[in-house]
Protein backbone atom coordinates (compact mmCIF):
# COMPACT_ATOMS: atom_id res chain seq x y z
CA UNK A 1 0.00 0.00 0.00
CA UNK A 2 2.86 2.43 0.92
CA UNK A 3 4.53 1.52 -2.39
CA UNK A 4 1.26 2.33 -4.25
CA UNK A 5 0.57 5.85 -2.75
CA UNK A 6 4.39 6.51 -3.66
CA UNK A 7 4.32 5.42 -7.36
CA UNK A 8 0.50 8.35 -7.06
CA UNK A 9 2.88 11.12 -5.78
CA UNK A 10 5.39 10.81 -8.41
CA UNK A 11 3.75 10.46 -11.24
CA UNK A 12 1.48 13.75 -9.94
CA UNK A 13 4.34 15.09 -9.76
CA UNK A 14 6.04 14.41 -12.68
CA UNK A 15 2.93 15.89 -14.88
CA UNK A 16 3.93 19.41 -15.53
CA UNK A 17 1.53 22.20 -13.76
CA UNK A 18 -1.20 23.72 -15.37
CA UNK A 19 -1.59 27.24 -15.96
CA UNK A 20 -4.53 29.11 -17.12
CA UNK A 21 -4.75 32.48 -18.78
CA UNK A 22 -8.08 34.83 -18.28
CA UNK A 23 -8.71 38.04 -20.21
CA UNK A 24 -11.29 39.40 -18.24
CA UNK A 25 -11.34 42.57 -20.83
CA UNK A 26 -11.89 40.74 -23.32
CA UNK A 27 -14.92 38.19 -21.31
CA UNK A 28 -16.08 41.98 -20.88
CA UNK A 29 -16.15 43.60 -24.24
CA UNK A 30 -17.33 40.04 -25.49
CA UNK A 31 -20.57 38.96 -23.53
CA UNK A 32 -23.85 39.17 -24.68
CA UNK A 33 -24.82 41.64 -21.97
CA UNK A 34 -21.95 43.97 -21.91
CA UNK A 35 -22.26 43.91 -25.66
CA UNK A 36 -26.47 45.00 -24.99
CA UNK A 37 -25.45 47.28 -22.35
CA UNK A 38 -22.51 48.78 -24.84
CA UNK A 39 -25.66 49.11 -27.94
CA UNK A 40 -28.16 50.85 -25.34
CA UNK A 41 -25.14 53.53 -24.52
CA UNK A 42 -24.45 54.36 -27.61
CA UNK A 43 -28.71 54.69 -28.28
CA UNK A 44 -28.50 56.85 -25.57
CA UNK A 45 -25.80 59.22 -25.56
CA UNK A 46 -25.03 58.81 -29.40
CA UNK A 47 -27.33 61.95 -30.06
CA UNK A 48 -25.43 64.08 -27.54
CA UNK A 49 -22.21 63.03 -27.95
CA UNK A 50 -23.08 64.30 -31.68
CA UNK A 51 -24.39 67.50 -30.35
CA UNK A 52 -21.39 67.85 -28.21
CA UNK A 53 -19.54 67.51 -31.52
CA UNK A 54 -20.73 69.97 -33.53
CA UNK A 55 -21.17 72.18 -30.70
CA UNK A 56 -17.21 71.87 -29.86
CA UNK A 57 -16.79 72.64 -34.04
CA UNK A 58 -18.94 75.93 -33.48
CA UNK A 59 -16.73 77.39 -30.66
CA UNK A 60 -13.54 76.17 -32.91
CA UNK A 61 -14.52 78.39 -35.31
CA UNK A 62 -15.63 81.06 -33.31
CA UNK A 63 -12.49 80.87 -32.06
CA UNK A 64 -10.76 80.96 -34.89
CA UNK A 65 -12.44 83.66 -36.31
CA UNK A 66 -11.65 85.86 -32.86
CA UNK A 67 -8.39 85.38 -33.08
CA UNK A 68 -8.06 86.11 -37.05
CA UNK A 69 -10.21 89.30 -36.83
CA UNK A 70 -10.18 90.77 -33.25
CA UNK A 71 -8.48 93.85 -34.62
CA UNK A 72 -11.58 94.49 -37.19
CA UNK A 73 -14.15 93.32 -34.96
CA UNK A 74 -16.92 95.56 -32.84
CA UNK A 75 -16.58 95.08 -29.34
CA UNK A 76 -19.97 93.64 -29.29
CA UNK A 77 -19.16 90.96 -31.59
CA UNK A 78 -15.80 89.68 -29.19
């Protein structure tokens, strides 16, 4: 019996260990429901984030256009 529970432990031990690798970003971006939550974001804030956009262009320009003609420009228009 003790020569049977010796010949267990070494071939246990002679199996090389076992090592597993888990991208939990990827289980994440992947999974049905993060991928329905993800779609019901973008339904969401897809219209503002557009908004946000164009509203970010609008100052750009203004901007811009401060900056170009400041020197011409009424003070009412700065």
């Amino acid at each position: 019996m003790l020569l049977a529970a010796s010949h267990m432990c070494l071939a246990t031990a002679a199996e090389a260990p076992k090592i597993a690798v888990v991208q939990t970003e990827r289980i994440l971006r992947e999974a049905v429901p993060a991928k329905a939550a993800q779609t019901k974001l973008e339904q969401e804030f897809g219209k503002r984030d557009k908004e946000l956009q164009e509203l970010g262009a609008k100052l750009k320009q203004a901007g811009e256009r401060l900056e170009r003609d400041a020197s011409v420009m009424a003070e009412s228009e700065r």
